[in-house]
C-alpha atoms as a PDB file:
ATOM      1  CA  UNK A   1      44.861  82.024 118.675  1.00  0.00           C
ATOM      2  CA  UNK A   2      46.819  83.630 116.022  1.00  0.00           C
ATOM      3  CA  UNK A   3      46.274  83.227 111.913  1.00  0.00           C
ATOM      4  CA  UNK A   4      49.571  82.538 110.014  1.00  0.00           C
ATOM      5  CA  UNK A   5      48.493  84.493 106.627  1.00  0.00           C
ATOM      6  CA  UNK A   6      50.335  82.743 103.947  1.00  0.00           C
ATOM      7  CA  UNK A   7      51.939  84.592 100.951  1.00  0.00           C
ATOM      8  CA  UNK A   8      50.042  84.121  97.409  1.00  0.00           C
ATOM      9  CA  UNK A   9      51.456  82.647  94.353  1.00  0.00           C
ATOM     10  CA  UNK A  10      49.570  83.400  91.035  1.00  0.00           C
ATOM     11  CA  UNK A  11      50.824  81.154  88.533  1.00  0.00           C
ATOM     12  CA  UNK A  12      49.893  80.680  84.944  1.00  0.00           C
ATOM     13  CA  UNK A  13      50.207  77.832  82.273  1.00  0.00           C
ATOM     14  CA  UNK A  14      50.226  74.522  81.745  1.00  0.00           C
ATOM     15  CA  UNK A  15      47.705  71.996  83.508  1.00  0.00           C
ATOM     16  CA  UNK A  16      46.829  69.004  81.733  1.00  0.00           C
ATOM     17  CA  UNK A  17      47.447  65.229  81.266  1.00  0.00           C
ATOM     18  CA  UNK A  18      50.738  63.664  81.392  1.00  0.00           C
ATOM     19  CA  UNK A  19      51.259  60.230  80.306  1.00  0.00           C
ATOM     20  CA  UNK A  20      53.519  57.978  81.027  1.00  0.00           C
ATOM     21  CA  UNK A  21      54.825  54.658  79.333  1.00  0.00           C
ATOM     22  CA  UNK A  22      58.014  53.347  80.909  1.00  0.00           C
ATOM     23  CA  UNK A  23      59.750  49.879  79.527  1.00  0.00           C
ATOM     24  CA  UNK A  24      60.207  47.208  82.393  1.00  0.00           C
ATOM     25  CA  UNK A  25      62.929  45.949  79.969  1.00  0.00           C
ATOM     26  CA  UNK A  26      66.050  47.552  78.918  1.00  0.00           C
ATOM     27  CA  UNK A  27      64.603  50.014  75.744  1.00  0.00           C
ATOM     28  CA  UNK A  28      64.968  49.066  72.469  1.00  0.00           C
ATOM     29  CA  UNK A  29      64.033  52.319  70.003  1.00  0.00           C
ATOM     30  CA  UNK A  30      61.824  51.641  67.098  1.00  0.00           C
ATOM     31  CA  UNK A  31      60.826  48.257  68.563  1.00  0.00           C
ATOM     32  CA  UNK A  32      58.006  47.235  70.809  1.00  0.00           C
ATOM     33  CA  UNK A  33      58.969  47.495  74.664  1.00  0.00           C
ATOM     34  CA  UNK A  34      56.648  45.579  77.544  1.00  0.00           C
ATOM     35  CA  UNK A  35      55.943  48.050  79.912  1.00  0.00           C
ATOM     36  CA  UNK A  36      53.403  50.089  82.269  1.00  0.00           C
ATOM     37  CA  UNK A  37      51.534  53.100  81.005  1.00  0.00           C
ATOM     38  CA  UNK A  38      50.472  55.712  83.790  1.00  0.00           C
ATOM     39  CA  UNK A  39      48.368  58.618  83.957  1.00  0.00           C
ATOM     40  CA  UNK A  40      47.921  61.398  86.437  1.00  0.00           C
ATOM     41  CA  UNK A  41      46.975  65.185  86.022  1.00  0.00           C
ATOM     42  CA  UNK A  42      50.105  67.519  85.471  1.00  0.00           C
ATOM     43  CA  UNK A  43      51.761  70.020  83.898  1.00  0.00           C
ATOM     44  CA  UNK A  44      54.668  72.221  84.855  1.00  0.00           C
ATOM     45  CA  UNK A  45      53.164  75.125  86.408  1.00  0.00           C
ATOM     46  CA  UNK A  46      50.704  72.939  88.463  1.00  0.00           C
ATOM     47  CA  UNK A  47      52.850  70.288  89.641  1.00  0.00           C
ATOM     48  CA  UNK A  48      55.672  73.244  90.755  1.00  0.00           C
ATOM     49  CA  UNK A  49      52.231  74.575  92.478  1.00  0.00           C
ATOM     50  CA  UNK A  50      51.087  71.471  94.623  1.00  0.00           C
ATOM     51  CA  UNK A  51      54.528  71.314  95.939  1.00  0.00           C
ATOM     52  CA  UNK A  52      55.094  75.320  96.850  1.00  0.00           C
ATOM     53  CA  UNK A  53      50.993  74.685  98.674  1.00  0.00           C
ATOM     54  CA  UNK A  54      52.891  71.666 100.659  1.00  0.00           C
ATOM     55  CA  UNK A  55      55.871  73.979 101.497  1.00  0.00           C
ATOM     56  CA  UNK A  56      53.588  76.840 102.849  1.00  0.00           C
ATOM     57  CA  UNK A  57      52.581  79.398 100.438  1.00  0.00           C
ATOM     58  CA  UNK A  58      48.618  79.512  98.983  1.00  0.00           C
ATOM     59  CA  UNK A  59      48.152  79.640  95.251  1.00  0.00           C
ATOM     60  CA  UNK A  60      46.193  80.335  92.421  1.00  0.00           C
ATOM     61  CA  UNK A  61      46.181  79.204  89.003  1.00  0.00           C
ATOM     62  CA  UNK A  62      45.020  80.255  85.441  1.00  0.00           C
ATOM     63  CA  UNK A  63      44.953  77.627  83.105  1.00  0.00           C
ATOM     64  CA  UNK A  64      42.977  76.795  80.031  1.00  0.00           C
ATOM     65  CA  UNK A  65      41.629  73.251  79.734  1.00  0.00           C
ATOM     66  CA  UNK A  66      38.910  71.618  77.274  1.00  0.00           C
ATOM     67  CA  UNK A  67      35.288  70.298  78.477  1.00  0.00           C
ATOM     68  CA  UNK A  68      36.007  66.749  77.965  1.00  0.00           C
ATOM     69  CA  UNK A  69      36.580  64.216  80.309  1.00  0.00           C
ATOM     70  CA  UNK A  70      40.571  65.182  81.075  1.00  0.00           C
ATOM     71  CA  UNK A  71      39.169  68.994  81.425  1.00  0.00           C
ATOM     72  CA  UNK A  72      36.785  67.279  84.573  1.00  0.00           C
ATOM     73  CA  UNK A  73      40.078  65.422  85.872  1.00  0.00           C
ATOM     74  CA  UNK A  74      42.403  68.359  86.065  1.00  0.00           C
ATOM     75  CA  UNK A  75      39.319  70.693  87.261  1.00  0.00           C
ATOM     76  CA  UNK A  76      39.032  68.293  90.355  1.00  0.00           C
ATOM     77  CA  UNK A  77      43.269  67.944  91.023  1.00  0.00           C
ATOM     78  CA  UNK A  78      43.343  71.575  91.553  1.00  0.00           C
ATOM     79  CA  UNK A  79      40.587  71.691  93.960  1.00  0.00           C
ATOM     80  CA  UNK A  80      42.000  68.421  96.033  1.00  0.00           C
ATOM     81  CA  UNK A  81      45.428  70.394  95.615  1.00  0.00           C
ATOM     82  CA  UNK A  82      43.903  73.400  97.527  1.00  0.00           C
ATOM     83  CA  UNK A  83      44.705  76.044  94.718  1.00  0.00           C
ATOM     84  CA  UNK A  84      41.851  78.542  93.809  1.00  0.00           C
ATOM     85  CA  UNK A  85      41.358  77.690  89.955  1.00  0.00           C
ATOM     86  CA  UNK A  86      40.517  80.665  87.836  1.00  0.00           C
ATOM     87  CA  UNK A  87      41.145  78.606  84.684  1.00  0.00           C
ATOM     88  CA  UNK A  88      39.012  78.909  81.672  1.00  0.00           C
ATOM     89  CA  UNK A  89      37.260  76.017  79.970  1.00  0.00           C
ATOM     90  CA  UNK A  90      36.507  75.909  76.034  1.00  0.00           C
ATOM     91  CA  UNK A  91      33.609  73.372  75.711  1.00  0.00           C
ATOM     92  CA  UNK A  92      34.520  72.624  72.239  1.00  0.00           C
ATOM     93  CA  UNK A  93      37.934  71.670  72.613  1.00  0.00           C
ATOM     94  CA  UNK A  94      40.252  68.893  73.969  1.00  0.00           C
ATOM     95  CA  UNK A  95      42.819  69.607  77.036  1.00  0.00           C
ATOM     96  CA  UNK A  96      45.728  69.516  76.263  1.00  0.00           C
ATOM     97  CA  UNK A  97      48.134  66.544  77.440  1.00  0.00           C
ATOM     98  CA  UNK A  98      51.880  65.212  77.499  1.00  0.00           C
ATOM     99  CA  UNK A  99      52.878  61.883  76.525  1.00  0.00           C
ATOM    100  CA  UNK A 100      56.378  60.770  77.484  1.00  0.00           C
ATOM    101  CA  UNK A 101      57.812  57.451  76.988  1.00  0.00           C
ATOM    102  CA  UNK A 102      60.759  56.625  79.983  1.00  0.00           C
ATOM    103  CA  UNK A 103      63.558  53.630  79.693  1.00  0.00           C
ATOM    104  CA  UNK A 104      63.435  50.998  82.671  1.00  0.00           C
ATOM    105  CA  UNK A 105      65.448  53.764  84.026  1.00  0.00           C
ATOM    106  CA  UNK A 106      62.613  56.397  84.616  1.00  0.00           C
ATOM    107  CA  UNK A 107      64.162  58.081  81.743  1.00  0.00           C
ATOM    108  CA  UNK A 108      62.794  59.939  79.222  1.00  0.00           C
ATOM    109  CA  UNK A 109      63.642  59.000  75.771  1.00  0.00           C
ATOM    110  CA  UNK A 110      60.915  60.286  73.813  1.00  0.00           C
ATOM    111  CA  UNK A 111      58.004  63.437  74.543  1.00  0.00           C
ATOM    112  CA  UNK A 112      55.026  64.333  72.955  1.00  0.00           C
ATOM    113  CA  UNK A 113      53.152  67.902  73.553  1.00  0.00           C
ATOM    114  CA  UNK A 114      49.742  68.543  72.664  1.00  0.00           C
ATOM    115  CA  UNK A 115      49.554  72.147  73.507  1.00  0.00           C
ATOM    116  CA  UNK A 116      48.024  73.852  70.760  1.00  0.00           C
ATOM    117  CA  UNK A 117      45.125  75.358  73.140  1.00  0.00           C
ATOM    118  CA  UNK A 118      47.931  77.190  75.336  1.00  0.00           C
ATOM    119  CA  UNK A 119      49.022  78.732  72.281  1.00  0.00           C
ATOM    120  CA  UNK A 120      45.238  79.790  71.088  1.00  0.00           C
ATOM    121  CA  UNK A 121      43.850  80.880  74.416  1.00  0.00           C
ATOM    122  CA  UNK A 122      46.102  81.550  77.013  1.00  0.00           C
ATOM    123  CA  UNK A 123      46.933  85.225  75.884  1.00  0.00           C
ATOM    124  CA  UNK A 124      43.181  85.811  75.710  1.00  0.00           C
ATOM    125  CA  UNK A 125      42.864  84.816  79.149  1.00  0.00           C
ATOM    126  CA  UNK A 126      45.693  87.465  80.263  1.00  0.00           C
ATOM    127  CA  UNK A 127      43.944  90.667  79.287  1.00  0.00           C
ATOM    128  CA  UNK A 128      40.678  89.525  81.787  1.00  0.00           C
ATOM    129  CA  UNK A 129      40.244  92.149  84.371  1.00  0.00           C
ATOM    130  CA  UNK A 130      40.444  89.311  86.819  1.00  0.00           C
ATOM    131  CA  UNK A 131      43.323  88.390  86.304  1.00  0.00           C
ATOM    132  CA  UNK A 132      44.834  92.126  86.800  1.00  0.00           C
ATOM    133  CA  UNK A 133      42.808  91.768  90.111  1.00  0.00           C
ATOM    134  CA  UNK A 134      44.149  88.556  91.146  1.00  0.00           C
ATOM    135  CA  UNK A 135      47.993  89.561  90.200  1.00  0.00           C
ATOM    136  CA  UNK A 136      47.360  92.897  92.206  1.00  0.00           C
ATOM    137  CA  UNK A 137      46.698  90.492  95.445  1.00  0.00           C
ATOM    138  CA  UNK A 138      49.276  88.194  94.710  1.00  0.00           C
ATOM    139  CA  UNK A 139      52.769  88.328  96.298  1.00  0.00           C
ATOM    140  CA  UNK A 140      54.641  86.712  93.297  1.00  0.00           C
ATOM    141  CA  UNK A 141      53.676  85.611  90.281  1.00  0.00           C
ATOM    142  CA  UNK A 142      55.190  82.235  88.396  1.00  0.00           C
ATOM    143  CA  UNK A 143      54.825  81.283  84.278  1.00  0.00           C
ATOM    144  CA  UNK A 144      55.517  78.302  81.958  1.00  0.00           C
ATOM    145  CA  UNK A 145      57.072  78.773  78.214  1.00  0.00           C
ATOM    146  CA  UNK A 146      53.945  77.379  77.960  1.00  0.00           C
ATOM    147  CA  UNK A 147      52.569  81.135  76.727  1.00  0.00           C
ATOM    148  CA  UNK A 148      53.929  82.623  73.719  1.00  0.00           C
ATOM    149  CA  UNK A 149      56.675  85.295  74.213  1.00  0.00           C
ATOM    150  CA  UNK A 150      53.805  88.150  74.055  1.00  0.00           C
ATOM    151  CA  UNK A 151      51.758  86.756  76.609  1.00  0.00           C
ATOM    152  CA  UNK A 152      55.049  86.457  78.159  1.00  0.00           C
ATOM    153  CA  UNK A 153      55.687  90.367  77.807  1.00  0.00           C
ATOM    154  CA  UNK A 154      52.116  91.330  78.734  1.00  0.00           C
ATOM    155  CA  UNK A 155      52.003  88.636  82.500  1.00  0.00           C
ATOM    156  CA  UNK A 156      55.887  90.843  83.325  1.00  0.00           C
ATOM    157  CA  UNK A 157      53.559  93.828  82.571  1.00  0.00           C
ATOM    158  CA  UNK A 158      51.317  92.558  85.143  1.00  0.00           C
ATOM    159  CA  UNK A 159      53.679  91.676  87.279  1.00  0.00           C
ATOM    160  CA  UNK A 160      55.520  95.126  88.200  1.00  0.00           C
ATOM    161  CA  UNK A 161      57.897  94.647  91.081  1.00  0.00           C
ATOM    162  CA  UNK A 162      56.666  91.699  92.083  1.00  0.00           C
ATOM    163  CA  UNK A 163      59.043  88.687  92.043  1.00  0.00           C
ATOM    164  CA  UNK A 164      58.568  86.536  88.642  1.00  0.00           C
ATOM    165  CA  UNK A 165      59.523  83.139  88.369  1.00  0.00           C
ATOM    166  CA  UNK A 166      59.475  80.948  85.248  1.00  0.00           C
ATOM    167  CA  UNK A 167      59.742  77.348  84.108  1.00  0.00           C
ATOM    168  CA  UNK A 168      61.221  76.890  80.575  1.00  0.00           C
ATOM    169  CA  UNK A 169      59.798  73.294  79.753  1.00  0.00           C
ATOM    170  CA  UNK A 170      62.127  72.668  77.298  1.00  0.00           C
ATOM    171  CA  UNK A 171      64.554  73.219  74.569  1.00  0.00           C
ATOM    172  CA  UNK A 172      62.203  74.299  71.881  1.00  0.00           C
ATOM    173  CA  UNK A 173      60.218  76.271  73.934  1.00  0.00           C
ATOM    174  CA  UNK A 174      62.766  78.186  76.622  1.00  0.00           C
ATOM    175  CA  UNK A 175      63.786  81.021  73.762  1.00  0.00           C
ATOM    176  CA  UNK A 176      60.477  81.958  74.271  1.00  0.00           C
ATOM    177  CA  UNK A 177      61.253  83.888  77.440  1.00  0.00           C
ATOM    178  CA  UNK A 178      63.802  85.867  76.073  1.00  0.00           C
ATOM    179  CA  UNK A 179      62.046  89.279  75.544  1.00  0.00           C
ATOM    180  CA  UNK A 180      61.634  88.669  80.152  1.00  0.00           C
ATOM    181  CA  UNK A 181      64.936  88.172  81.302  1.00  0.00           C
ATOM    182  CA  UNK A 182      65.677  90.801  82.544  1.00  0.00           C
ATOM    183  CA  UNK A 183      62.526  90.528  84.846  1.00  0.00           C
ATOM    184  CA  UNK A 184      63.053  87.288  86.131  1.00  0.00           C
ATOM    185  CA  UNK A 185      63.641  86.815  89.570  1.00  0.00           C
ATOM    186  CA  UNK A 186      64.582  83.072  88.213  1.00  0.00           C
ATOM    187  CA  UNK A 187      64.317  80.887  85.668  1.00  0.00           C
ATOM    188  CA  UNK A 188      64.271  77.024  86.029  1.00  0.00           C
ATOM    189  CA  UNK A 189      65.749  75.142  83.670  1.00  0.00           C
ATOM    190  CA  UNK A 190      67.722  71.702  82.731  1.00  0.00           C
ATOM    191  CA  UNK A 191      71.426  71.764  81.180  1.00  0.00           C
ATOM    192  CA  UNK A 192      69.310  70.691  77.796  1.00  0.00           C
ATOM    193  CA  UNK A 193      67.480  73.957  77.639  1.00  0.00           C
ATOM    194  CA  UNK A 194      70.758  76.096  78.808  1.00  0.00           C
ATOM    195  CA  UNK A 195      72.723  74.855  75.876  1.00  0.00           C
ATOM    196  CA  UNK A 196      69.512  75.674  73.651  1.00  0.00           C
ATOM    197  CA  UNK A 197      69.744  79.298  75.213  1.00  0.00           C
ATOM    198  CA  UNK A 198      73.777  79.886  74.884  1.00  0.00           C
ATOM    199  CA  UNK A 199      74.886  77.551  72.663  1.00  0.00           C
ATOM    200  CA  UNK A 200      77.852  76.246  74.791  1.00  0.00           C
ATOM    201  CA  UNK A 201      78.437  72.430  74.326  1.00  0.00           C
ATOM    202  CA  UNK A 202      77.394  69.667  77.638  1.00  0.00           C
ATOM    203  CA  UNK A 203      81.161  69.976  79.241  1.00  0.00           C
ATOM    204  CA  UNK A 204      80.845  73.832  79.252  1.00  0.00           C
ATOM    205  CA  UNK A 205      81.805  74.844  82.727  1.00  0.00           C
ATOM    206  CA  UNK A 206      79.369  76.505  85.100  1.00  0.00           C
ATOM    207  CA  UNK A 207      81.376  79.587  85.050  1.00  0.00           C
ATOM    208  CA  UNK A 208      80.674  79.663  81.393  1.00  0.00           C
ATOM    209  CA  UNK A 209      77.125  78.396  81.499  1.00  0.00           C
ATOM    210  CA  UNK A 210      77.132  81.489  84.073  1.00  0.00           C
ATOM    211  CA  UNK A 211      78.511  83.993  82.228  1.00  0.00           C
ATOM    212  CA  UNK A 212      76.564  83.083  78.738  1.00  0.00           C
ATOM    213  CA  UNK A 213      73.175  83.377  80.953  1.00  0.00           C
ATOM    214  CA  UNK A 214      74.154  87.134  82.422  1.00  0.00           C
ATOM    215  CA  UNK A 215      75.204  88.048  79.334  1.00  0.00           C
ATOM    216  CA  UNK A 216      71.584  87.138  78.218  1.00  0.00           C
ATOM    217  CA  UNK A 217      69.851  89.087  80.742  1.00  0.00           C
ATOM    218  CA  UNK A 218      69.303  86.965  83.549  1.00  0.00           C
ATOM    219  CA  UNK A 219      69.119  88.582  86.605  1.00  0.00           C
ATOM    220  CA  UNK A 220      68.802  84.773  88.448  1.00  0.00           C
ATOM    221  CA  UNK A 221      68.318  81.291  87.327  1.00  0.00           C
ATOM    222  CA  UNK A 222      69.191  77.659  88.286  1.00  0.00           C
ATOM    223  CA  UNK A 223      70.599  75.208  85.922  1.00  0.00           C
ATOM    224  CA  UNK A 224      69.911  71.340  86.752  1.00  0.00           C
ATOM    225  CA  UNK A 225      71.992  68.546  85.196  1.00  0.00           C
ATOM    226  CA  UNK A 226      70.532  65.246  86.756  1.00  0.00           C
ATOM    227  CA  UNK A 227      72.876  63.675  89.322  1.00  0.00           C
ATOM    228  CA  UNK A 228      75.750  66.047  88.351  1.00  0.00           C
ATOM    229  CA  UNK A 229      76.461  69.601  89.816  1.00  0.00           C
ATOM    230  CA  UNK A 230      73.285  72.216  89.274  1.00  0.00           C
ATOM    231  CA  UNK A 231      74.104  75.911  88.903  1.00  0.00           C
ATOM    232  CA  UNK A 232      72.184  78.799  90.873  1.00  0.00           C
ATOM    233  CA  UNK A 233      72.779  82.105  90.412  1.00  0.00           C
ATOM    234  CA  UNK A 234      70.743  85.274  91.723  1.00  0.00           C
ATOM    235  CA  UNK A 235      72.808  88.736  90.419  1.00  0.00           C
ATOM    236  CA  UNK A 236      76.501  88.665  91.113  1.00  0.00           C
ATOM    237  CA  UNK A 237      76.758  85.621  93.888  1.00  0.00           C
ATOM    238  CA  UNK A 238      76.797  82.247  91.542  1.00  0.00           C
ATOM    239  CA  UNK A 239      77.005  78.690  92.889  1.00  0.00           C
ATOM    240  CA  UNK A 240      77.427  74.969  92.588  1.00  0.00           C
ATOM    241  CA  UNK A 241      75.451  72.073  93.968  1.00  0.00           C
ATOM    242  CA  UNK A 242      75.537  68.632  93.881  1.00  0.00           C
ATOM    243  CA  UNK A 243      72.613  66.405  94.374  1.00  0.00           C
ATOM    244  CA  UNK A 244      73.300  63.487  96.620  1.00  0.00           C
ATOM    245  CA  UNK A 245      72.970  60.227  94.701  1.00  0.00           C
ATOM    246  CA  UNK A 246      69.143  58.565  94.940  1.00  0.00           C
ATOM    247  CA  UNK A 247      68.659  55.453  95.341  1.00  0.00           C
ATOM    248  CA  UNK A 248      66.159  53.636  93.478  1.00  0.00           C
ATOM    249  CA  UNK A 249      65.010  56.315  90.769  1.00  0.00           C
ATOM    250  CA  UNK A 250      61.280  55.981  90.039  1.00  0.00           C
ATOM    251  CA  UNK A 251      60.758  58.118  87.032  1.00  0.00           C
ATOM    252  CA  UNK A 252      62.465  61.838  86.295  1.00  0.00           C
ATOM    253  CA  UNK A 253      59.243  63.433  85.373  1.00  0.00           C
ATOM    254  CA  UNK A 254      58.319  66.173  87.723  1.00  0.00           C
ATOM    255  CA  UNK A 255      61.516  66.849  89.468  1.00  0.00           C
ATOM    256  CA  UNK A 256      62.590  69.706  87.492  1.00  0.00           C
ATOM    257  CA  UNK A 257      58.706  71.267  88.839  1.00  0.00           C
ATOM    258  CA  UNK A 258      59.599  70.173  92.163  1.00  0.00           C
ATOM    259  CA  UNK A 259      62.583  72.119  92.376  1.00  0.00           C
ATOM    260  CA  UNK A 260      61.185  75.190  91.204  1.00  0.00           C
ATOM    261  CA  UNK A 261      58.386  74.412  94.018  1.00  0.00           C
ATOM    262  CA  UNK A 262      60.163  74.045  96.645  1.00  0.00           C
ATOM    263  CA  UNK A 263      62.845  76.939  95.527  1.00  0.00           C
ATOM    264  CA  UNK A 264      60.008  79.508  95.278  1.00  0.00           C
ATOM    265  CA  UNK A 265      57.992  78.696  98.470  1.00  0.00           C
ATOM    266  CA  UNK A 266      61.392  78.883 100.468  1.00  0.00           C
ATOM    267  CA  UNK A 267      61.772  82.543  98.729  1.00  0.00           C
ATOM    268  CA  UNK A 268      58.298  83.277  99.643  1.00  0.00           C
ATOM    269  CA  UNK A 269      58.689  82.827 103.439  1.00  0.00           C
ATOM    270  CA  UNK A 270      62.124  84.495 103.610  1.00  0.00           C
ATOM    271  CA  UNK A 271      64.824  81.883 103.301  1.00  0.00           C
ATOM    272  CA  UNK A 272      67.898  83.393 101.560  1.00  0.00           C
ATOM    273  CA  UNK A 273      68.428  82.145  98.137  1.00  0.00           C
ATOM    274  CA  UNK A 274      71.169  79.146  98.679  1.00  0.00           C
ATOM    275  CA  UNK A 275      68.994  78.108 101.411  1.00  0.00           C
ATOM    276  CA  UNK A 276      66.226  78.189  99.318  1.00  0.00           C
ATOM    277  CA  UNK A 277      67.949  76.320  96.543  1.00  0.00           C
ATOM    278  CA  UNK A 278      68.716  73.478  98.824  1.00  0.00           C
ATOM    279  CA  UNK A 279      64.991  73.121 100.042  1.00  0.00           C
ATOM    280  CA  UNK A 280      63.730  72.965  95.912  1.00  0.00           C
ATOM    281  CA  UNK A 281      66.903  70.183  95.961  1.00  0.00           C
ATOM    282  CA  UNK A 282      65.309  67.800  98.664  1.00  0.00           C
ATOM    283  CA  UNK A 283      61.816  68.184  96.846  1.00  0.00           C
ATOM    284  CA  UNK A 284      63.239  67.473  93.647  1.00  0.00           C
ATOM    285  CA  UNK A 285      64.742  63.989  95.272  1.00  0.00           C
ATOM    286  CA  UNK A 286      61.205  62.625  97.161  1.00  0.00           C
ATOM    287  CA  UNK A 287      60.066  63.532  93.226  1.00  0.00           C
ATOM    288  CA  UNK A 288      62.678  61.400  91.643  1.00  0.00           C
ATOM    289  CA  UNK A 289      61.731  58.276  94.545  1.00  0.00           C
ATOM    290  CA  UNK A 290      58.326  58.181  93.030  1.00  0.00           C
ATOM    291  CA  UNK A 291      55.695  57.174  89.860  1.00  0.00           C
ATOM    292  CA  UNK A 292      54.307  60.663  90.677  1.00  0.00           C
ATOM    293  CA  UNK A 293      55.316  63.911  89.706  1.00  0.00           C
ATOM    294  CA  UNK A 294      53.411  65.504  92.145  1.00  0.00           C
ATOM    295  CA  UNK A 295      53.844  63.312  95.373  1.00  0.00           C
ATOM    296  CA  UNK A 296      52.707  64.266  98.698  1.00  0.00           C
ATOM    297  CA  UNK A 297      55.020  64.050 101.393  1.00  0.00           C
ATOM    298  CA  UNK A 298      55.525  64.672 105.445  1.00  0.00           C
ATOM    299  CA  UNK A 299      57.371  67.533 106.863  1.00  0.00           C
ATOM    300  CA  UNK A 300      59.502  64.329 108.541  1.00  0.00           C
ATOM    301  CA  UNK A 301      60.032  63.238 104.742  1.00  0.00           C
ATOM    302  CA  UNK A 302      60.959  66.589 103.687  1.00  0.00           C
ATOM    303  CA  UNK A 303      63.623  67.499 106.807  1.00  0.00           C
ATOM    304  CA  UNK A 304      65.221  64.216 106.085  1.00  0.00           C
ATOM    305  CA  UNK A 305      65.291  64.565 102.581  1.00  0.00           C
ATOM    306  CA  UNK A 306      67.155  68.189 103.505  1.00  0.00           C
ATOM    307  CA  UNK A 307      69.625  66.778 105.474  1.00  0.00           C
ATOM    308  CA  UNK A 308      70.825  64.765 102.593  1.00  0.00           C
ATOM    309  CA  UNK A 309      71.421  67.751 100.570  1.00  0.00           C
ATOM    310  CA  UNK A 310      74.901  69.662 100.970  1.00  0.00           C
ATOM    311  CA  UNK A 311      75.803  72.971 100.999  1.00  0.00           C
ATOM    312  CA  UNK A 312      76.298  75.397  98.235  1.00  0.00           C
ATOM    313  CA  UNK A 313      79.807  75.837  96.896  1.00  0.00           C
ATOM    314  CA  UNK A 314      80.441  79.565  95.059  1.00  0.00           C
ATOM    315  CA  UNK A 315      82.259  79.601  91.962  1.00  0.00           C
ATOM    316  CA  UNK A 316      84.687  81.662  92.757  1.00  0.00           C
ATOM    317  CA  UNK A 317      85.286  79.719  95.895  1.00  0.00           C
ATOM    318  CA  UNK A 318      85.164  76.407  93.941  1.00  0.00           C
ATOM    319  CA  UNK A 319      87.462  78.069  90.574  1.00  0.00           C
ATOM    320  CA  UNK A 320      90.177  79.458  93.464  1.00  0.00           C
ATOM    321  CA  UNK A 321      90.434  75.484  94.707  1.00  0.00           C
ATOM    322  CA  UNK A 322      90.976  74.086  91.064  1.00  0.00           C
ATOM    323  CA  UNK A 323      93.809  76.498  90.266  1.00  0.00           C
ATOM    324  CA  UNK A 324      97.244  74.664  90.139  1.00  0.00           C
END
């Protein structure tokens, strides 16, 4: 019998709490909404991790957490999720946690992050000898904006030649990876935290969105805007894709991890990048079916979840066919 040896992942940043309150009614800011509240261990780097282990690639993660009861909780996800933990754990403090509220739409209309630990410890963690040992075994390596931009510097340090993938998280926190573009293999981000990065307004084109990201530093990147066309770029080839429609949306959180999941295992066991982009596309829609935003799904789920997705359009292709 032969042994399949599956490529390695080392990931850091965030794995914690996330909350969820979503209104059963239609949401009414500022006023009190019936509703279900929901709980589950998260985090951008970890869920994007529990999907890549699904898709075929083994993984490791350093995280910080707190020894409280939430610290226990996460501790125990990442062993059920298969992912060697080399996370820290600071007795005396709380884990950190997310706290969304969603419309009856799965929606999210208001977020709170309690992430002042990442901040504190996280770069601490990065100059352990063992994690130098663990990135020199590791076949890419995969962040949050989670770190500050210094840890940020010093994990592309570690990295070398290695591919480096990255989540930005948001709009306040995506400038954060800045001083890395130019090592990114690619960056996963929403249309929110594009416009944050180039300032273009939300009906920029994606050639612009495209050109204002290379003329950043990006060397790849792709650019999600809900149900409308997503960009994905990796150096000079730059495409379009549109999600199919999804019936029956659950809740949003998690699908932006998902696709960066799915994208980077794909990369990891040789799939060409539009390929690759397609496969993080069908994760990202069995996320968006489900109150999880790390569900677990069969390779039957998956392949028929691919078939829905189309094919990548390139820009210049797609720019040629809108010319008068």
């Amino acid at each position: 019998m032969t042994s399949t040896i599956k490529p390695l992942l080392f990931a850091v940043g965030g794995a914690h709490l996330d909350r969820r309150g979503q209104s059963s009614v239609p949401f009414v800011p500022g006023a009190s909404n019936p509703g279900i509240m929901r709980e589950e261990p998260g985090g951008g780097v970890f869920n994007a991790l529990r999907l890549a282990v699904q898709r075929g690639v083994s993984a490791e993660i350093l995280s910080v957490r707190g020894g409280d009861r939430i610290g226990d909780m996460i501790g125990a996800a990442i062993q059920t999720a298969g992912i060697k933990d080399g996370s820290a754990v600071y007795m005396d403090r709380a884990t950190p946690s997310y706290t969304a509220i969603l419309d009856e739409h799965g929606d999210v209309v208001a977020g709170i992050a309690d992430m002042e630990l990442y901040e504190l410890a996280l770069p601490r963690q990065l100059l352990r000898r063992k994690v130098r040992d663990s990135i020199a075994l590791a076949d890419a390596v995969f962040c949050d904006a989670n770190l500050p931009p210094d840890a940020l510097q010093r994990l592309a340090g570690l990295a070398g030649d290695r591919p480096l993938f990255a989540l930005a998280i948001s709009p306040a926190k995506v400038s954060r990876l800045a001083p890395v573009f130019g090592s990114l293999t690619c960056l996963f981000m929403n249309r929110r935290e594009a416009r944050a990065l180039t300032g273009l307004g939300s009906d920029a084109a994606l050639s612009d969105i495209y050109a204002a990201l290379r003329a950043k530093g990006l060397c790849g990147a792709i650019v999600s805007n809900g149900g409308d066309a997503a960009l994905a770029f990796s150096g000079g080839d730059a495409f379009s894709i549109v999600p199919p429609a999804v019936n029956g949306i659950a809740d949003v959180t998690g699908a932006g991890d998902a696709l960066a999941g799915g994208t980077i295992a794909a990369l990891m066991r040789g799939t060409a990048f539009p390929e690759a982009v397609r496969e993080g596309m069908a994760a990202s829609m069995l996320t968006l079916q489900t109150h999880s935003a790390s569900p677990r799904f069969s390779s039957h789920q998956f392949e028929s979840a691919l078939a829905c997705i189309p094919a990548v359009v390139s820009l210049s292709a797609e720019r040629k066919r809108k010319r008068p």
